[in-house]
C-alpha atoms as a PDB file:
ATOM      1  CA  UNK A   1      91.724  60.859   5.500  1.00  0.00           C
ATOM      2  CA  UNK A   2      89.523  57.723   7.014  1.00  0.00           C
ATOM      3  CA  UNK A   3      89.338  56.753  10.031  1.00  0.00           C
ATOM      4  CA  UNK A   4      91.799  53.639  11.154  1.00  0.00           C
ATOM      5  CA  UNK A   5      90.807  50.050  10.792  1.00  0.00           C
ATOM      6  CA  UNK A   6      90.406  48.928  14.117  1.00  0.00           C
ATOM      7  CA  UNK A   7      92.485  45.586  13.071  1.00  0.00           C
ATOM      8  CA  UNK A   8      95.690  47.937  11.785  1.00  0.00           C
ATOM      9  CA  UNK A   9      95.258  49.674  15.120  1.00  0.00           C
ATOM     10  CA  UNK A  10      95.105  46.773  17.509  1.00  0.00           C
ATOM     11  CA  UNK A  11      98.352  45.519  15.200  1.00  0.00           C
ATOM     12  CA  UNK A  12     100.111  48.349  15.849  1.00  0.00           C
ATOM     13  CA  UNK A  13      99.989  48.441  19.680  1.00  0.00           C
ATOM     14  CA  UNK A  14     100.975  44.786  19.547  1.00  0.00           C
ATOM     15  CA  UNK A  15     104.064  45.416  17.356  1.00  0.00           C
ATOM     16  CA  UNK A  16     104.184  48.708  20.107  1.00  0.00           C
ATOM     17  CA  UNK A  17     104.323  46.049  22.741  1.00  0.00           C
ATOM     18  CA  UNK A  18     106.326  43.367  20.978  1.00  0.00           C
ATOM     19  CA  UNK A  19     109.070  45.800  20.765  1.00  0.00           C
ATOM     20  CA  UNK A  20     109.496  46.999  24.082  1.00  0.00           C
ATOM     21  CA  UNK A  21     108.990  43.492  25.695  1.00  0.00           C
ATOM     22  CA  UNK A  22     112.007  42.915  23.044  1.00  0.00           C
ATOM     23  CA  UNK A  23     114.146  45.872  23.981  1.00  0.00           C
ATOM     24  CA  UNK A  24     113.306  44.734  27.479  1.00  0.00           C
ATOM     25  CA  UNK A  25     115.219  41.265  26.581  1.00  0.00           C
ATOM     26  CA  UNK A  26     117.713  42.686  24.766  1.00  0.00           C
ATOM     27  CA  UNK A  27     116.245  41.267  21.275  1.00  0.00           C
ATOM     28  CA  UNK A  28     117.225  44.477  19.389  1.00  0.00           C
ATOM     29  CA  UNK A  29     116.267  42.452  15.658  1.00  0.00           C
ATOM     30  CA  UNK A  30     112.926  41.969  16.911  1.00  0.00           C
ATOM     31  CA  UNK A  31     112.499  45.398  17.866  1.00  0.00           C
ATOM     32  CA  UNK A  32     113.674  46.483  14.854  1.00  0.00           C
ATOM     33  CA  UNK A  33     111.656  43.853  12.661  1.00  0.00           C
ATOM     34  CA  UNK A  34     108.646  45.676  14.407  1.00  0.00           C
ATOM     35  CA  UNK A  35     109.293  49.500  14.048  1.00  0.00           C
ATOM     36  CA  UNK A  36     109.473  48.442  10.519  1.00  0.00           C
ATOM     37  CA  UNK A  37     106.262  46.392  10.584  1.00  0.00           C
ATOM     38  CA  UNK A  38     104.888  49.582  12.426  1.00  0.00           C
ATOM     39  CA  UNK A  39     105.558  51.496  10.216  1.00  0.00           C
ATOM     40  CA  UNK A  40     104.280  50.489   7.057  1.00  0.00           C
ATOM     41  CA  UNK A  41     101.169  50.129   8.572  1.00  0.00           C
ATOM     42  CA  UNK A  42     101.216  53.734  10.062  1.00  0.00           C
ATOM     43  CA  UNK A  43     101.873  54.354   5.911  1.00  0.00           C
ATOM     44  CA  UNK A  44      98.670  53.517   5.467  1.00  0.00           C
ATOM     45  CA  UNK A  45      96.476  54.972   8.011  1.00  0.00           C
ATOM     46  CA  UNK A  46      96.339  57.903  10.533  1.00  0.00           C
ATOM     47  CA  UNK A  47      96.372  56.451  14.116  1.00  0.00           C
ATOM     48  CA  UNK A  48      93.152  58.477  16.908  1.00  0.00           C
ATOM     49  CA  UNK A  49      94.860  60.528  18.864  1.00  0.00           C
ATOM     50  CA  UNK A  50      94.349  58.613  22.100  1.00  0.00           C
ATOM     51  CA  UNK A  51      96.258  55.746  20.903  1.00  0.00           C
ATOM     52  CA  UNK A  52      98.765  58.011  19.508  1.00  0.00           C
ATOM     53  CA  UNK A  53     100.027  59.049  22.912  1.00  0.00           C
ATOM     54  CA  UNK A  54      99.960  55.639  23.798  1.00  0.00           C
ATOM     55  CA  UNK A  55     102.323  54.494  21.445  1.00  0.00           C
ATOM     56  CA  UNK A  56     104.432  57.677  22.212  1.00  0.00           C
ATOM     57  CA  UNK A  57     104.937  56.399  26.055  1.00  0.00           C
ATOM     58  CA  UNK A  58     105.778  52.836  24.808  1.00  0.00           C
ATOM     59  CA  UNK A  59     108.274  54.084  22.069  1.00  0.00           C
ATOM     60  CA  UNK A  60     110.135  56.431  25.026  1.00  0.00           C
ATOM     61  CA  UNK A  61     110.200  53.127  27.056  1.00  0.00           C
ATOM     62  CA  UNK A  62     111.797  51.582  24.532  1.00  0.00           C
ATOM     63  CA  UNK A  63     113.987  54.625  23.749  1.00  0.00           C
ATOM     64  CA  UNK A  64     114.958  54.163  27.571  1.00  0.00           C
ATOM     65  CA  UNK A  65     116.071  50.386  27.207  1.00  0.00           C
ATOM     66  CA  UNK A  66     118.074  51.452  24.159  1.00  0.00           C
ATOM     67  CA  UNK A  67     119.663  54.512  25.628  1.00  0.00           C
ATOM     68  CA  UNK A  68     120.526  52.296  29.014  1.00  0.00           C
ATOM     69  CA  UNK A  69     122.012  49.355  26.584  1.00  0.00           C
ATOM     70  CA  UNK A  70     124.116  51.857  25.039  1.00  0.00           C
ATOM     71  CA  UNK A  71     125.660  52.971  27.990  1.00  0.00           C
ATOM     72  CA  UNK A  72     126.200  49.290  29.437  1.00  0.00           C
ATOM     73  CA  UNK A  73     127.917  48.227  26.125  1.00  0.00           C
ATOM     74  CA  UNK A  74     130.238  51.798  26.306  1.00  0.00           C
ATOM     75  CA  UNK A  75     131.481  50.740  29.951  1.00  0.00           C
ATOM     76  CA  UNK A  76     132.067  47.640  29.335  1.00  0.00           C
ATOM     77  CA  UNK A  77     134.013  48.346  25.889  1.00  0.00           C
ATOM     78  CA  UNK A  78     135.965  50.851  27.868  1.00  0.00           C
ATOM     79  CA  UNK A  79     136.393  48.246  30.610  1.00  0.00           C
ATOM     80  CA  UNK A  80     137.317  45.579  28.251  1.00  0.00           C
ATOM     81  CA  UNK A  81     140.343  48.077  26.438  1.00  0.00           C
ATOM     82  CA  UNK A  82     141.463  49.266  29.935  1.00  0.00           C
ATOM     83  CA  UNK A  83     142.260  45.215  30.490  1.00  0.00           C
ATOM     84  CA  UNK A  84     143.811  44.940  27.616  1.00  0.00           C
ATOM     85  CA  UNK A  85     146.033  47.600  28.011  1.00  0.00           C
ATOM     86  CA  UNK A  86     146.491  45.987  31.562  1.00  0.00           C
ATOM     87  CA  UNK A  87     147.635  42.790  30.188  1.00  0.00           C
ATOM     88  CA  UNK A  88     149.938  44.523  27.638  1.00  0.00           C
ATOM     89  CA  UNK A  89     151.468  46.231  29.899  1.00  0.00           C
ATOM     90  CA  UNK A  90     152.317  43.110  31.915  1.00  0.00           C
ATOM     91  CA  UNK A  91     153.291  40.786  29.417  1.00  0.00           C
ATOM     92  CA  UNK A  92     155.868  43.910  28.670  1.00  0.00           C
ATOM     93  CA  UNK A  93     157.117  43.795  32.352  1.00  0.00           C
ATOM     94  CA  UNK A  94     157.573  39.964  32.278  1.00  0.00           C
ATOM     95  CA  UNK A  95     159.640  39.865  29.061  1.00  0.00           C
ATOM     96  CA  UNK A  96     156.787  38.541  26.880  1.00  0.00           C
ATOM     97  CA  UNK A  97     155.361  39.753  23.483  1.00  0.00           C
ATOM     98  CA  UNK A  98     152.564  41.706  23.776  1.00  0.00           C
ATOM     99  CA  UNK A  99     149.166  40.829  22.936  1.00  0.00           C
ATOM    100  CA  UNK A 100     148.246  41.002  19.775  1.00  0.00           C
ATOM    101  CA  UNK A 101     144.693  42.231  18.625  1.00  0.00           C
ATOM    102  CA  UNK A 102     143.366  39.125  16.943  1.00  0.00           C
ATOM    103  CA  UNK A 103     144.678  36.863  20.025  1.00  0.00           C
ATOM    104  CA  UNK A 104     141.439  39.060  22.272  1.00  0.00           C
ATOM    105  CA  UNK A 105     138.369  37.854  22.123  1.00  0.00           C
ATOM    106  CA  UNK A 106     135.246  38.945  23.834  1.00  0.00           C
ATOM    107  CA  UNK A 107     132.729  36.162  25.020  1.00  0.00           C
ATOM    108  CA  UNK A 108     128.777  37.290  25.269  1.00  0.00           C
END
């Protein structure tokens, strides 16, 4: 196998970097525009070693920023059906209809 070109290797620890700046902001389509970018370059070559860790440590980092969005978005969907149910509920106690799905909507 040859050695990597040192231009595909600086590339990849900018996409690296690119993405977890991304995940950082919560720009998940850029992060995954640049795993994807990533990886057909790591198609073509066989990273050193040294950077190879590297880019392990940034990918857990932005492992980390997914796993912690994940969990954000769960509590607040369970937040957001726990109001709902709330509301229902009320609008049942004051004589009224109760909400119907479509009439929810969730604002970013």
């Amino acid at each position: 196998m040859s050695a990597p070109r040192p231009h595909h290797t600086s590339e990849i620890e900018r996409l690296t970097k690119v993405a977890v700046d991304a995940a950082q902001s919560g720009q998940w389509d850029v992060v995954i525009q640049c795993y994807r970018d990533r990886g057909n370059l790591l198609e073509t070559m066989h990273p050193i070693l040294e950077q190879g860790d590297e880019l392990l440590q940034l990918d857990r980092q932005v492992f980390n920023h997914v796993q912690t969005t994940q969990a954000v978005l769960t509590s607040l969907l369970g937040e957001a059906a726990a109001t709902k149910r709330r509301l229902q509920g009320l609008r049942q106690r004051l004589g009224g209809a109760a909400l119907a799905p479509e009439a929810m909507s969730v604002e970013a």
